[in-house]
N, C-alpha and C. Protein backbone atom coordinates (compact mmCIF):
# COMPACT_ATOMS: atom_id res chain seq x y z
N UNK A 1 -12.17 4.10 -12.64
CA UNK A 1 -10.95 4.45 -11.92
C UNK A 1 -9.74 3.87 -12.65
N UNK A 2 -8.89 4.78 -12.96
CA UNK A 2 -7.65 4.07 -13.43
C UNK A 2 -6.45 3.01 -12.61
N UNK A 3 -6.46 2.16 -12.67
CA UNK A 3 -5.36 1.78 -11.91
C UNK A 3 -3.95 0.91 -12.92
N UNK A 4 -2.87 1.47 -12.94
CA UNK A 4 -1.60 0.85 -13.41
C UNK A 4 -0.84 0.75 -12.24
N UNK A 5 -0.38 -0.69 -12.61
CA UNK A 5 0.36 -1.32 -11.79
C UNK A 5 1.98 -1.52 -12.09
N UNK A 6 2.38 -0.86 -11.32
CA UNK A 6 4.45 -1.17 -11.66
C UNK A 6 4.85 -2.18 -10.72
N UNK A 7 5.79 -3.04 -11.03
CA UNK A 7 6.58 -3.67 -10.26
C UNK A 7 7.87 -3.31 -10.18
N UNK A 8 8.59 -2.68 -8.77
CA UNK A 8 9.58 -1.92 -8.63
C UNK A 8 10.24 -2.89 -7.95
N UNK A 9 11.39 -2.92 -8.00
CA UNK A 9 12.73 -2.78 -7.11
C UNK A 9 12.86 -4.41 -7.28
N UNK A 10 14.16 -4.99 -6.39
CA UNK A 10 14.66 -6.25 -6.26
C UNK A 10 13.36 -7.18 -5.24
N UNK A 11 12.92 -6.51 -4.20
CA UNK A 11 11.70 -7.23 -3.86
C UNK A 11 10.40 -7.30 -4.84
N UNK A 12 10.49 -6.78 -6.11
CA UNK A 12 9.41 -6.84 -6.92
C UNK A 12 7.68 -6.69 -6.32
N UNK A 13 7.91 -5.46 -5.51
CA UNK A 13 6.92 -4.82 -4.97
C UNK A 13 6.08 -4.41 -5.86
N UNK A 14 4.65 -4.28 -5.98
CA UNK A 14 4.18 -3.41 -5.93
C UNK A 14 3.49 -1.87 -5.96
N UNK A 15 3.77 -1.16 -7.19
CA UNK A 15 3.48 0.50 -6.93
C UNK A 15 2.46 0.83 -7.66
N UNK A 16 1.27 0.96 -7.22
CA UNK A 16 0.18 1.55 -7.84
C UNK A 16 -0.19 3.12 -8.13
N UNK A 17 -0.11 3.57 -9.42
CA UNK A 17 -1.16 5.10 -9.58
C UNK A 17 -2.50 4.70 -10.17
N UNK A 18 -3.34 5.06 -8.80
CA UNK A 18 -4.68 5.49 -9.20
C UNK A 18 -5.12 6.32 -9.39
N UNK A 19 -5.99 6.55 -9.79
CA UNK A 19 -6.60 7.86 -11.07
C UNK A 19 -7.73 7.90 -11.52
N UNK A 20 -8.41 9.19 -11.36
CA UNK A 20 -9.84 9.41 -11.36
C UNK A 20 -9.99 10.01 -12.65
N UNK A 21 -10.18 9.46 -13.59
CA UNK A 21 -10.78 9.41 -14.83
C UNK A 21 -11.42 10.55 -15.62
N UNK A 22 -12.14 10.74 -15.11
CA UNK A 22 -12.73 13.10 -15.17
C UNK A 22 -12.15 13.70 -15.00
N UNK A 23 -10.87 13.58 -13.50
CA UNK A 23 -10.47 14.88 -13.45
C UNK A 23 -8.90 14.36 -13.63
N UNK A 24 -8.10 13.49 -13.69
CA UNK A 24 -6.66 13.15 -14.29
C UNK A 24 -5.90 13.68 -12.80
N UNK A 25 -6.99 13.30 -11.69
CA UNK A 25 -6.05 13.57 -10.44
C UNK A 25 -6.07 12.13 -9.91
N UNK A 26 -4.38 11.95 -8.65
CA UNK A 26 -4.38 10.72 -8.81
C UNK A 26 -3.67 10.77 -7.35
N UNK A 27 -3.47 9.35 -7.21
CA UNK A 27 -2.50 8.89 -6.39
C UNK A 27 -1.14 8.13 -6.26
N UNK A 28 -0.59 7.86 -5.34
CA UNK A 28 0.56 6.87 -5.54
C UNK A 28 0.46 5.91 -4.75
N UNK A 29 0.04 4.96 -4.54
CA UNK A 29 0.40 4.12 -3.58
C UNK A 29 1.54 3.36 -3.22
N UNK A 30 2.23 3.31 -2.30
CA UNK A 30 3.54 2.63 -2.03
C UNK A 30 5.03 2.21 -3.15
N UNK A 31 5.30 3.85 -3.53
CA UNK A 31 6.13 3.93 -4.27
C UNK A 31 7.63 3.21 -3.86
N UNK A 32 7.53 2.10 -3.60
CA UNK A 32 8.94 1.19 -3.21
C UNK A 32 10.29 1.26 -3.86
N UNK A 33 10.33 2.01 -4.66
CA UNK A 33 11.86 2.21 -5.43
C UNK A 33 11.69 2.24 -7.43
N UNK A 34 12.76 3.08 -7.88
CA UNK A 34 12.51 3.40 -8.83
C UNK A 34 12.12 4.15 -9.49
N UNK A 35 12.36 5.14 -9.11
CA UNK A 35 11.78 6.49 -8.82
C UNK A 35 11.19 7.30 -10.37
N UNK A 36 12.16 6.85 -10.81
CA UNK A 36 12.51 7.67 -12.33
C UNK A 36 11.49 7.16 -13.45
N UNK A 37 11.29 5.96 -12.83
CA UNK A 37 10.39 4.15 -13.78
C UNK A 37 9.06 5.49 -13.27
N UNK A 38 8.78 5.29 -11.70
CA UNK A 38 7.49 5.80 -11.38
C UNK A 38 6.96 6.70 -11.91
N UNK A 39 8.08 8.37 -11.96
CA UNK A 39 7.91 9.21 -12.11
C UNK A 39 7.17 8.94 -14.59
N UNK A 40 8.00 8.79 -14.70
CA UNK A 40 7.56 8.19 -16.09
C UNK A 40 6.14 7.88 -16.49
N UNK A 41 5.76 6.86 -15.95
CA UNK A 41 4.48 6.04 -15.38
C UNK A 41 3.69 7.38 -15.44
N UNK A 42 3.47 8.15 -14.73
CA UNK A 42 2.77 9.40 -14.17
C UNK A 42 2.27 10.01 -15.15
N UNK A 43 3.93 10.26 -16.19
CA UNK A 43 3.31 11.12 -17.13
C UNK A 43 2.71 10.59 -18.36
N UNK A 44 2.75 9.38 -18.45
CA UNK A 44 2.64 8.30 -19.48
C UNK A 44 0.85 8.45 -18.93
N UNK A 45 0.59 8.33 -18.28
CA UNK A 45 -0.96 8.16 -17.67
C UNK A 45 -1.86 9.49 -17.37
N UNK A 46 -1.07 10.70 -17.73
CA UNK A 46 -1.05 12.16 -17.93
C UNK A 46 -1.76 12.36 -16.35
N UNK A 47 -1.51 11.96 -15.58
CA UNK A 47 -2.22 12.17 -13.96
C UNK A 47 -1.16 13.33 -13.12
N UNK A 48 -2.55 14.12 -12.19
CA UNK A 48 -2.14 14.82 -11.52
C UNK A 48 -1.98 14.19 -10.25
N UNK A 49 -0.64 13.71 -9.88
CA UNK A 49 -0.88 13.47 -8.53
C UNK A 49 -0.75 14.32 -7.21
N UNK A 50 -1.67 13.49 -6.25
CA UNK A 50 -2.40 14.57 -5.45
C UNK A 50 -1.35 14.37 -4.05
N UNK A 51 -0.94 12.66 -3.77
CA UNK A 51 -0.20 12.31 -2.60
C UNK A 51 0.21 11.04 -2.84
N UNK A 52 0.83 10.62 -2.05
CA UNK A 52 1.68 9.14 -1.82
C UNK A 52 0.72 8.83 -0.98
N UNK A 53 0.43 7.77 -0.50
CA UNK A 53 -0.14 7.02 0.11
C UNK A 53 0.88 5.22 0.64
N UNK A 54 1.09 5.47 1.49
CA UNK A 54 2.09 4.19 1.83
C UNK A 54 0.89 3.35 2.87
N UNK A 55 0.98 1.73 2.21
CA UNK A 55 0.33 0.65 3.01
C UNK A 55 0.96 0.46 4.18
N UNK A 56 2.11 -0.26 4.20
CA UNK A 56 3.08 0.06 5.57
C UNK A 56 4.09 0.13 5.20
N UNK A 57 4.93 0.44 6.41
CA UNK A 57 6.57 0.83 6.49
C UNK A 57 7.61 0.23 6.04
N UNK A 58 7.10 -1.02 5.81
CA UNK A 58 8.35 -1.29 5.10
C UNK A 58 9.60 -1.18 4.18
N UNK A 59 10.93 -1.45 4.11
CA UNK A 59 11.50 -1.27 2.92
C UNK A 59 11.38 -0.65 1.67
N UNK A 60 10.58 -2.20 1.25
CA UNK A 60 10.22 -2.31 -0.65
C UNK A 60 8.93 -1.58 -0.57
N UNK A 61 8.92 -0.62 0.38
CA UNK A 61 7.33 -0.10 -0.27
C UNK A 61 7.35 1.56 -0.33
N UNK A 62 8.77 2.12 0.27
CA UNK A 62 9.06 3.38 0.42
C UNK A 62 9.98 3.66 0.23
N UNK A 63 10.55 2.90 -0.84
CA UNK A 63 12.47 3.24 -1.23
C UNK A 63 12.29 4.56 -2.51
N UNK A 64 11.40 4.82 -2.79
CA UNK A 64 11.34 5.78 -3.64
C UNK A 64 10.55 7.04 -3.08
N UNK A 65 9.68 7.00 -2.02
CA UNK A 65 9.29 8.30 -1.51
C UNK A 65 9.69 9.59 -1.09
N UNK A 66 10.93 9.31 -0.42
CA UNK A 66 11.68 10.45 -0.70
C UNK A 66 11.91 11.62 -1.65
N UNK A 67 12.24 10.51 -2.94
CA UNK A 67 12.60 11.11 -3.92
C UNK A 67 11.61 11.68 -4.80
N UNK A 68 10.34 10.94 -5.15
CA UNK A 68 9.45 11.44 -5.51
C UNK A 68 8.48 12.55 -4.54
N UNK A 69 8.80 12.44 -3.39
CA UNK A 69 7.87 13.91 -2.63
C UNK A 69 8.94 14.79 -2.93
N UNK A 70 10.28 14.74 -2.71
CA UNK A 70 10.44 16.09 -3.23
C UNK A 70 10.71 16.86 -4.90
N UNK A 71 10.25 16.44 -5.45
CA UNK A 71 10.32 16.22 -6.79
C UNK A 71 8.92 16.48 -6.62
N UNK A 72 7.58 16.00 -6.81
CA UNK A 72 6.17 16.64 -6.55
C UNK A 72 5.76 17.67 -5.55
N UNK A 73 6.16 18.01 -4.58
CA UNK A 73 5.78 18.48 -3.55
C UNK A 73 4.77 17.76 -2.79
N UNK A 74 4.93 17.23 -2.94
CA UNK A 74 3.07 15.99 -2.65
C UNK A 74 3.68 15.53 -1.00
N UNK A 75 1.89 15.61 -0.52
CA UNK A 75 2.10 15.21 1.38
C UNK A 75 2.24 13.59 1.24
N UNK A 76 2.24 13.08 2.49
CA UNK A 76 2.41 11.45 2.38
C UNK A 76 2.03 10.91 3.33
N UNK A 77 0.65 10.32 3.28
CA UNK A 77 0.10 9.29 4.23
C UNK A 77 0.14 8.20 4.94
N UNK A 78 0.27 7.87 6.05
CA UNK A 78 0.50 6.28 6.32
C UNK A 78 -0.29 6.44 7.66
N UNK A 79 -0.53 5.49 8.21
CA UNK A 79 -1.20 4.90 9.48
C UNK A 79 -0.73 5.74 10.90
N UNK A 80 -1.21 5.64 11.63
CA UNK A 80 -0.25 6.25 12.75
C UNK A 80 0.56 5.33 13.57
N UNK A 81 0.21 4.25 13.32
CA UNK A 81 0.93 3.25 13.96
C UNK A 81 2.27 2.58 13.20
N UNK A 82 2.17 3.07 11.87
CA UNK A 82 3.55 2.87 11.35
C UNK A 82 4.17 4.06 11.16
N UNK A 83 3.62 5.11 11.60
CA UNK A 83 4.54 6.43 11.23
C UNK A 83 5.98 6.33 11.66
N UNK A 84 6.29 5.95 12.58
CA UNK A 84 7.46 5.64 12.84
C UNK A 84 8.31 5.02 11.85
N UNK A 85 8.14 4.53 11.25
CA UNK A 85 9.23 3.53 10.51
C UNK A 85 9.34 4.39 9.30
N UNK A 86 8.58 5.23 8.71
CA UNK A 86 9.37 6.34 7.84
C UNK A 86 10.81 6.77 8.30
N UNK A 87 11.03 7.10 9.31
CA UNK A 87 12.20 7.76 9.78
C UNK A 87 13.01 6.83 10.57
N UNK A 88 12.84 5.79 10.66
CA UNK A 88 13.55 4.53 11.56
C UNK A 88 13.94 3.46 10.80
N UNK A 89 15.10 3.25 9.91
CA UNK A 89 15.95 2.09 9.05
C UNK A 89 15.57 1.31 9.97
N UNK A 90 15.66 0.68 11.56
CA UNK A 90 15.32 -0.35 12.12
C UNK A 90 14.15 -0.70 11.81
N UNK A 91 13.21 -0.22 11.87
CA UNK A 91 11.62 -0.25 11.91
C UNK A 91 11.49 -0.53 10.37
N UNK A 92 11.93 0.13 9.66
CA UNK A 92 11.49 -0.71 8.46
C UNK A 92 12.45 -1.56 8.13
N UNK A 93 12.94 -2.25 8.82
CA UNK A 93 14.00 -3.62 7.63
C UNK A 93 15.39 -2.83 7.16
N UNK A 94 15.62 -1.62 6.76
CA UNK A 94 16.46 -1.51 5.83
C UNK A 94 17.97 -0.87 7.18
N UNK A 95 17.84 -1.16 7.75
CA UNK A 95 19.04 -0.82 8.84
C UNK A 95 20.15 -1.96 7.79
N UNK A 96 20.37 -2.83 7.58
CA UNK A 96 21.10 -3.69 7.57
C UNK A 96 21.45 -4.05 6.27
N UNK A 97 20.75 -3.05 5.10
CA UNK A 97 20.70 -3.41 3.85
C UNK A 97 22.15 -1.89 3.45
N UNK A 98 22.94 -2.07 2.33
CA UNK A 98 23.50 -1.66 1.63
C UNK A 98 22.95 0.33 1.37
N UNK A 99 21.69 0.22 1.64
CA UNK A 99 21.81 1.83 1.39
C UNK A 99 20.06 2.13 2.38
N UNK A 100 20.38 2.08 3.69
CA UNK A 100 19.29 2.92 4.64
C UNK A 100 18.50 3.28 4.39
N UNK A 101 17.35 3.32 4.43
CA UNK A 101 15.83 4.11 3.98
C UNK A 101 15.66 4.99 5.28
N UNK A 102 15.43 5.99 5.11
CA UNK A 102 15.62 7.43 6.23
C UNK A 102 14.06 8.33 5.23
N UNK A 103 13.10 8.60 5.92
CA UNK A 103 12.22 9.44 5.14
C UNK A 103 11.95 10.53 6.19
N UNK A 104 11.74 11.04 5.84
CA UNK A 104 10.90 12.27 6.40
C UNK A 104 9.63 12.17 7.47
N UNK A 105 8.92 12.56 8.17
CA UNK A 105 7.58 12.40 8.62
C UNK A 105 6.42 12.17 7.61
N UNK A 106 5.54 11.51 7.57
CA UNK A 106 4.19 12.14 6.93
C UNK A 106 3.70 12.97 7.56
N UNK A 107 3.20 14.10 6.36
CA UNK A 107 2.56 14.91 6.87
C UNK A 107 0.77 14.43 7.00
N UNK A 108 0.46 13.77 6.68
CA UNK A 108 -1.08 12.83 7.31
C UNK A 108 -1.10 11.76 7.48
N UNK A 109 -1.78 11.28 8.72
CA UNK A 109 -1.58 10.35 9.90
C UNK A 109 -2.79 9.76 9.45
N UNK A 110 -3.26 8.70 8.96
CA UNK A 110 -4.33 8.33 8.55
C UNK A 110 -4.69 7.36 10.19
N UNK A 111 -6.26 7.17 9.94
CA UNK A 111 -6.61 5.88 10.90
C UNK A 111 -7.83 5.70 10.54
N UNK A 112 -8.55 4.81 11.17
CA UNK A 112 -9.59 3.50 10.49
C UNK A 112 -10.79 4.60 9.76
N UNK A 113 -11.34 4.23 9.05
CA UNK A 113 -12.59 5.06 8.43
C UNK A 113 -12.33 6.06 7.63
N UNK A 114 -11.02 6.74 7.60
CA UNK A 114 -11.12 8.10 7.08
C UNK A 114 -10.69 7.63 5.90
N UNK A 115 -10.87 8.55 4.91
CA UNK A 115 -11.17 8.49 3.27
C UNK A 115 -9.65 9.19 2.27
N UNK A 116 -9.37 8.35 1.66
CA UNK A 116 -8.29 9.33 0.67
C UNK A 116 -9.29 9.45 -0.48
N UNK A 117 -8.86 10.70 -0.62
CA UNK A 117 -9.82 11.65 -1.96
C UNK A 117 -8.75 11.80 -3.03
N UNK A 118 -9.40 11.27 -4.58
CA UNK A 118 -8.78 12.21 -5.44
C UNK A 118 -9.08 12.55 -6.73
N UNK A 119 -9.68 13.56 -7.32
CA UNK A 119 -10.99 13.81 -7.75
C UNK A 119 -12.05 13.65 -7.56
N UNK A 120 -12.65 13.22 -8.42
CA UNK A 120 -14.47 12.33 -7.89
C UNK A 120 -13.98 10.92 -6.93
N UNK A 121 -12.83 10.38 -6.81
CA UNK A 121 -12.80 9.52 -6.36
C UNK A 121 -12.24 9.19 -4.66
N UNK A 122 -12.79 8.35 -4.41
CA UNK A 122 -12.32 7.79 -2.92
C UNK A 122 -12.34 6.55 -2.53
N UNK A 123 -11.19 6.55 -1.61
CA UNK A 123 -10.50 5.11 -1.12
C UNK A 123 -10.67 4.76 0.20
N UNK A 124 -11.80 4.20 0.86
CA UNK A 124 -11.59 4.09 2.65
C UNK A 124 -10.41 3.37 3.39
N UNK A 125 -10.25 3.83 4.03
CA UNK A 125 -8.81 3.56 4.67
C UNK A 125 -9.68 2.43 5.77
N UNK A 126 -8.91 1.08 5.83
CA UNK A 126 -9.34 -0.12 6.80
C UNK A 126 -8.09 -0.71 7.26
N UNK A 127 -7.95 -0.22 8.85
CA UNK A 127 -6.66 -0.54 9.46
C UNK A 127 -6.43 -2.47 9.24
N UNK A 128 -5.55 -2.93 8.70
CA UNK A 128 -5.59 -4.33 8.82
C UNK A 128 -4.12 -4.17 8.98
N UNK A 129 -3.93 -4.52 10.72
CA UNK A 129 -2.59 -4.73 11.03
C UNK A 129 -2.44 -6.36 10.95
N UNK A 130 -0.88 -6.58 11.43
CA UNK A 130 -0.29 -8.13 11.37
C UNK A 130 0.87 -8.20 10.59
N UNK A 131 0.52 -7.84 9.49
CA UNK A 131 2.35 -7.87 9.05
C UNK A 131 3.09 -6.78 9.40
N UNK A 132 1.77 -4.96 9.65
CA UNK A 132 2.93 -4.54 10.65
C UNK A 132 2.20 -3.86 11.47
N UNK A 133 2.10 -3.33 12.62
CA UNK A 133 0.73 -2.52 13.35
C UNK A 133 -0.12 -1.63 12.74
N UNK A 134 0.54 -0.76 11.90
CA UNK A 134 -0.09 0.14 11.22
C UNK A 134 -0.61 -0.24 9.52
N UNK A 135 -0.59 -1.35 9.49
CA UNK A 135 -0.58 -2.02 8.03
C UNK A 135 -2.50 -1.23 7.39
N UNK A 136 -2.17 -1.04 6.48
CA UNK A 136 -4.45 -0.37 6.27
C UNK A 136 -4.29 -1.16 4.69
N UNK A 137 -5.37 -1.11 4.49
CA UNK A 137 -6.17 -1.51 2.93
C UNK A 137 -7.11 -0.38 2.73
N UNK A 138 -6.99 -0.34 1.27
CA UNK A 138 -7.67 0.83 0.75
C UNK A 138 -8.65 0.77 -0.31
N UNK A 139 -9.86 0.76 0.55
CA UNK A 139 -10.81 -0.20 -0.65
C UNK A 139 -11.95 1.21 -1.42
N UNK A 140 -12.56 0.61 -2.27
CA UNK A 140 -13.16 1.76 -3.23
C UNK A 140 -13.42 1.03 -4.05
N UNK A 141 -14.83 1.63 -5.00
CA UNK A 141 -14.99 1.50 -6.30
C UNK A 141 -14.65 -0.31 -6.68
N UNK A 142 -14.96 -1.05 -6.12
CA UNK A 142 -14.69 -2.52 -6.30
C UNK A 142 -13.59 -3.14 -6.27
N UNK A 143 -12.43 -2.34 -5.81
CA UNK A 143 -11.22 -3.10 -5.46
C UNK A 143 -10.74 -2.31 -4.12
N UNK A 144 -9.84 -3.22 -3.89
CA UNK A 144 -8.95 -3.03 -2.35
C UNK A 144 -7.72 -3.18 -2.80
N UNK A 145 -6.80 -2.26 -2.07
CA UNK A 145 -5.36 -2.21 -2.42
C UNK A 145 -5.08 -2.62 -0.60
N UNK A 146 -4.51 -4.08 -0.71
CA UNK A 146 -4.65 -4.53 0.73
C UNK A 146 -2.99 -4.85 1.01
N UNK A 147 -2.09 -3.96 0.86
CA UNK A 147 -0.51 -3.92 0.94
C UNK A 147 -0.01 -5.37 0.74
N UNK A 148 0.25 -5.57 1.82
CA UNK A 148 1.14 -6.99 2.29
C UNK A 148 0.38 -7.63 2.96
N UNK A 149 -0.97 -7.63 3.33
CA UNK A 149 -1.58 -8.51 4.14
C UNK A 149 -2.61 -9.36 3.74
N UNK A 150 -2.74 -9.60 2.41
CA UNK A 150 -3.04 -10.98 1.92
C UNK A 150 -2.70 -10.46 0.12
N UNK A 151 -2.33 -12.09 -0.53
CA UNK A 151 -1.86 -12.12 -1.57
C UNK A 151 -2.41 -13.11 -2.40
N UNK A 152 -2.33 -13.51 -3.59
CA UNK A 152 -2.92 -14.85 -4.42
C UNK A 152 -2.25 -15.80 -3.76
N UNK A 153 -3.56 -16.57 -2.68
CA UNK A 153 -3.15 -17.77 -2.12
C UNK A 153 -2.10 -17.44 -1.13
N UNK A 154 -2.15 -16.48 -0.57
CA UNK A 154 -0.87 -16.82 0.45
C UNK A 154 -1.42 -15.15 1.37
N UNK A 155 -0.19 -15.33 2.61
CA UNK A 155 -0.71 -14.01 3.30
C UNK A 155 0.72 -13.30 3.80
N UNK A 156 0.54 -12.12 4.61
CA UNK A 156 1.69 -11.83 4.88
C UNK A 156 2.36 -11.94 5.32
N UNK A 157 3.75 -11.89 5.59
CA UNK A 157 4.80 -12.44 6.87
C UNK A 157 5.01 -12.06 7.99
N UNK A 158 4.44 -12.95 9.33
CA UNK A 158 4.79 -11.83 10.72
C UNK A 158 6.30 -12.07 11.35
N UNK A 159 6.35 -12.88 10.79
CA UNK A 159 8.07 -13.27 11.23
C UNK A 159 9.10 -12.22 11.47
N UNK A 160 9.04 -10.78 10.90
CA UNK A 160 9.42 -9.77 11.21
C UNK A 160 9.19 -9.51 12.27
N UNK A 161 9.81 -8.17 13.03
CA UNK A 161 9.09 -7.88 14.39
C UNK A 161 8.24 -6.66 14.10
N UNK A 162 7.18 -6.75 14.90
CA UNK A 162 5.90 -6.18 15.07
C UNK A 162 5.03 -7.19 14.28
N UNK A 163 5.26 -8.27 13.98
CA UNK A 163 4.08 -8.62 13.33
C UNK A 163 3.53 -9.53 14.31
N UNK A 164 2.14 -10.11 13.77
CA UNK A 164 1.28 -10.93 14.89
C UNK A 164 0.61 -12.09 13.87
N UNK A 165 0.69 -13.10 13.69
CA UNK A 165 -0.11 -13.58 12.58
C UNK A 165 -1.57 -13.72 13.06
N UNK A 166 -1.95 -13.84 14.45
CA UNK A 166 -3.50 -13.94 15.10
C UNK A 166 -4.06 -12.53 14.39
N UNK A 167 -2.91 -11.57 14.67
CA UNK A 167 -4.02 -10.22 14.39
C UNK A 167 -4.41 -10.21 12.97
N UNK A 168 -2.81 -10.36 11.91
CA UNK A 168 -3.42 -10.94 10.18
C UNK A 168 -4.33 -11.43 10.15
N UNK A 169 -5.37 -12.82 10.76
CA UNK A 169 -5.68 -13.37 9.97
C UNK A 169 -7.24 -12.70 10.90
N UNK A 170 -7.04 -12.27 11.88
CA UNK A 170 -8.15 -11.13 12.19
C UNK A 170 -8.40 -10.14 11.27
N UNK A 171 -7.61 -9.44 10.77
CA UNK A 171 -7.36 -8.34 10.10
C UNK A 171 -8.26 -9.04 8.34
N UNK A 172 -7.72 -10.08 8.01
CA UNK A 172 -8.20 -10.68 6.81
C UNK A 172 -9.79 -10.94 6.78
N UNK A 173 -9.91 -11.68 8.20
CA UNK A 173 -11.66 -12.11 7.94
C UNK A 173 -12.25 -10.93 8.71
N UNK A 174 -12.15 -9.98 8.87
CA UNK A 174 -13.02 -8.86 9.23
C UNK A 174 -13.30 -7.93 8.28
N UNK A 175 -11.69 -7.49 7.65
CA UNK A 175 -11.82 -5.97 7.12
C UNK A 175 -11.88 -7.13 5.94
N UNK A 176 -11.27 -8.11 5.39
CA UNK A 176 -11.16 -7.75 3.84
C UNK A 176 -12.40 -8.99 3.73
N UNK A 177 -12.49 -10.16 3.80
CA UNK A 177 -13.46 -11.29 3.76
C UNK A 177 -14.77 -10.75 3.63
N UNK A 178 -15.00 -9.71 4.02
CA UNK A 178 -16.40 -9.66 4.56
C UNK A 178 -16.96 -8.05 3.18
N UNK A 179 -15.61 -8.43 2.71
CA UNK A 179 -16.04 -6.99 1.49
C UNK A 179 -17.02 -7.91 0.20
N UNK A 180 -17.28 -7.74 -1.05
CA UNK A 180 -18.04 -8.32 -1.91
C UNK A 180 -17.26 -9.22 -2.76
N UNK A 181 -17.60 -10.33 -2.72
CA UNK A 181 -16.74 -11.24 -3.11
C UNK A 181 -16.03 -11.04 -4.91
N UNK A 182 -16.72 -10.33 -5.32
CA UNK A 182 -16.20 -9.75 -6.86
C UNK A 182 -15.06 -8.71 -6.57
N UNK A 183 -15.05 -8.11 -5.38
CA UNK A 183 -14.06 -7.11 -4.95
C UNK A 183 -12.43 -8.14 -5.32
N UNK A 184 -11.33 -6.89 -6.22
CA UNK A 184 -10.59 -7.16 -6.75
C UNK A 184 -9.70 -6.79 -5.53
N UNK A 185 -8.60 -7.97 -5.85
CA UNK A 185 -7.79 -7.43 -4.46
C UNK A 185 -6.59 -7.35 -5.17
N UNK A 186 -5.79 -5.56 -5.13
CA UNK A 186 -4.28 -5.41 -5.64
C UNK A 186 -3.64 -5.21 -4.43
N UNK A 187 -2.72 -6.24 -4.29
CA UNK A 187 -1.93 -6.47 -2.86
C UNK A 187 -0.21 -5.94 -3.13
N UNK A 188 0.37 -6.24 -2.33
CA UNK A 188 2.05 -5.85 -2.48
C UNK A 188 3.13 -6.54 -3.20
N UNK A 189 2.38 -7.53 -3.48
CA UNK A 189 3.34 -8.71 -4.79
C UNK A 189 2.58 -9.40 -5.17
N UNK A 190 2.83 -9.34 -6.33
CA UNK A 190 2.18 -10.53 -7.33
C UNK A 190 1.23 -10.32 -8.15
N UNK A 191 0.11 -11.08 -8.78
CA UNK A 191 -0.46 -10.71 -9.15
C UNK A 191 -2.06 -10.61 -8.57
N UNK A 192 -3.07 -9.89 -9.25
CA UNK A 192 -4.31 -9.18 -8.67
C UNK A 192 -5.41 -10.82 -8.43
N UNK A 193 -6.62 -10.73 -7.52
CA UNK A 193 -6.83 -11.98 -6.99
C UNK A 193 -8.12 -11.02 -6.50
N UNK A 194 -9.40 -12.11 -6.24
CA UNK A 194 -10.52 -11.64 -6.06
C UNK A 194 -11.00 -11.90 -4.77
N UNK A 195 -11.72 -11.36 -3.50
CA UNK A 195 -12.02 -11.60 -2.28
C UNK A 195 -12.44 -13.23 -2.19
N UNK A 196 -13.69 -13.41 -3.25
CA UNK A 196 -14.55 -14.66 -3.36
C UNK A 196 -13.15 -15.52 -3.48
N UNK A 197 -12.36 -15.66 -4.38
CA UNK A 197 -11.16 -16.53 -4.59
C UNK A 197 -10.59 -16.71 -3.89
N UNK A 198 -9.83 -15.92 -2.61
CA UNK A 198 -9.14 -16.15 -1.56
C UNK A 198 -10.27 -16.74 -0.26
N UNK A 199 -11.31 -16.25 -0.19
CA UNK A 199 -12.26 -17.11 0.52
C UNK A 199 -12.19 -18.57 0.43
N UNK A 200 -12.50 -19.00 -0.72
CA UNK A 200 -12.39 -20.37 -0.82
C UNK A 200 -11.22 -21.04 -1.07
N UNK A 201 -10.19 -20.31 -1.56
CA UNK A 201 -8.49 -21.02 -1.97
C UNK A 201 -7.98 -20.45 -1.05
N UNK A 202 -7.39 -19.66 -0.16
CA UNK A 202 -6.40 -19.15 0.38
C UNK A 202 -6.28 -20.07 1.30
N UNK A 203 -5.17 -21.02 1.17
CA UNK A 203 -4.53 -21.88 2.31
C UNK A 203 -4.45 -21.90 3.83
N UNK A 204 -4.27 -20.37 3.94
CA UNK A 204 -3.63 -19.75 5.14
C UNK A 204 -5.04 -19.06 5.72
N UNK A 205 -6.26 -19.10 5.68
CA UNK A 205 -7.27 -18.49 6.15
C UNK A 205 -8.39 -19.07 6.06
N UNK A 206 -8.51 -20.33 6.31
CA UNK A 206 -9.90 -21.12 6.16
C UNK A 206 -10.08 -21.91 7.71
């Protein structure tokens, strides 16, 4: 599976295209800003992408979706419990920032179990709310793309509203702890970190 990793925008988010190797079809995961950087990326990696895929609603994780769905035509996935905050600057953070994040609907409503496809490849969708209700991880093929809800040594922030830190650290030792400890974890900042490693180091979950 291909995976390149960009780091976009002033929150230094996060934006993954994954990519199925046989057939050069792909994904986006949480294109947070930068549109032009992303779009680049794409063709640099010669991938067909198939959809966006957003972890949650936040800000730094959908400042570029707009621009890149209409520019691909590509549908755009998120949780149903964060669907809202596509279209709600309050709901995602950016009410108060210098230039509004306003998106569109997704047109697919993902929820627990169901699968993003793209080529030979697939990603199970595992609701892990806490940093925001609708927060999911997207695991496959030996790694998890687990948004904002755990990081190298550290976890996500509920201090926002909608978050819960009881449900995070539920969300951590159920869906992601309990995956194979070689399982690679690409999260929403920083750099990449292994299940087994945050098991035994992660400060915030022992």
């Amino acid at each position: 599976m291909i995976v390149d990793i960009l780091e976009v925008g002033t929150f230094m988010a996060n934006c993954y295209l994954v990519g199925c190797e046989n057939t050069r079809k792909g994904i986006i995961i949480d294109p947070g800003d930068t549109g032009d950087f992303i779009l680049s990326k794409i063709k640099e990696n010669r991938l067909d992408i198939e959809k966006i895929v957003i972890t949650h609603g936040h800000l730094d994780h959908i400042g570029a979706l707009e621009y890149i769905r209409d520019l691909l035509g590509i549908p755009v996935c998120i949780h149903k419990d964060d669907a809202e905050m596509l279209t709600s600057p309050d709901r995602n953070l950016s009410a108060m920032t210098p230039e509004p994040v306003k998106a569109n609907p997704a047109e697919i409503v993902l929820d627990e179990g169901q699968y993003v496809e793209f080529g030979e490849k697939k990603l199970k969708v595992l609701h892990t709310p806490g940093h925001t209700p609708g927060g999911i991880s997207l695991y496959g093929d030996g790694v998890v793309f687990t948004g904002d809800t755990i990081f190298l040594g550290s976890v996500g922030r509920t201090d926002f509203p909608y978050g819960d830190f009881e449900q995070l650290m539920q969300s951590i030792r159920d869906k992601i702890f309990t995956l194979p400890d070689e399982t690679i974890i690409y999260s929403g900042h920083g750099p990449d970190t292994t299940v087994g490693q945050e098991k035994q180091y992660n400060p915030f979950v022992q």
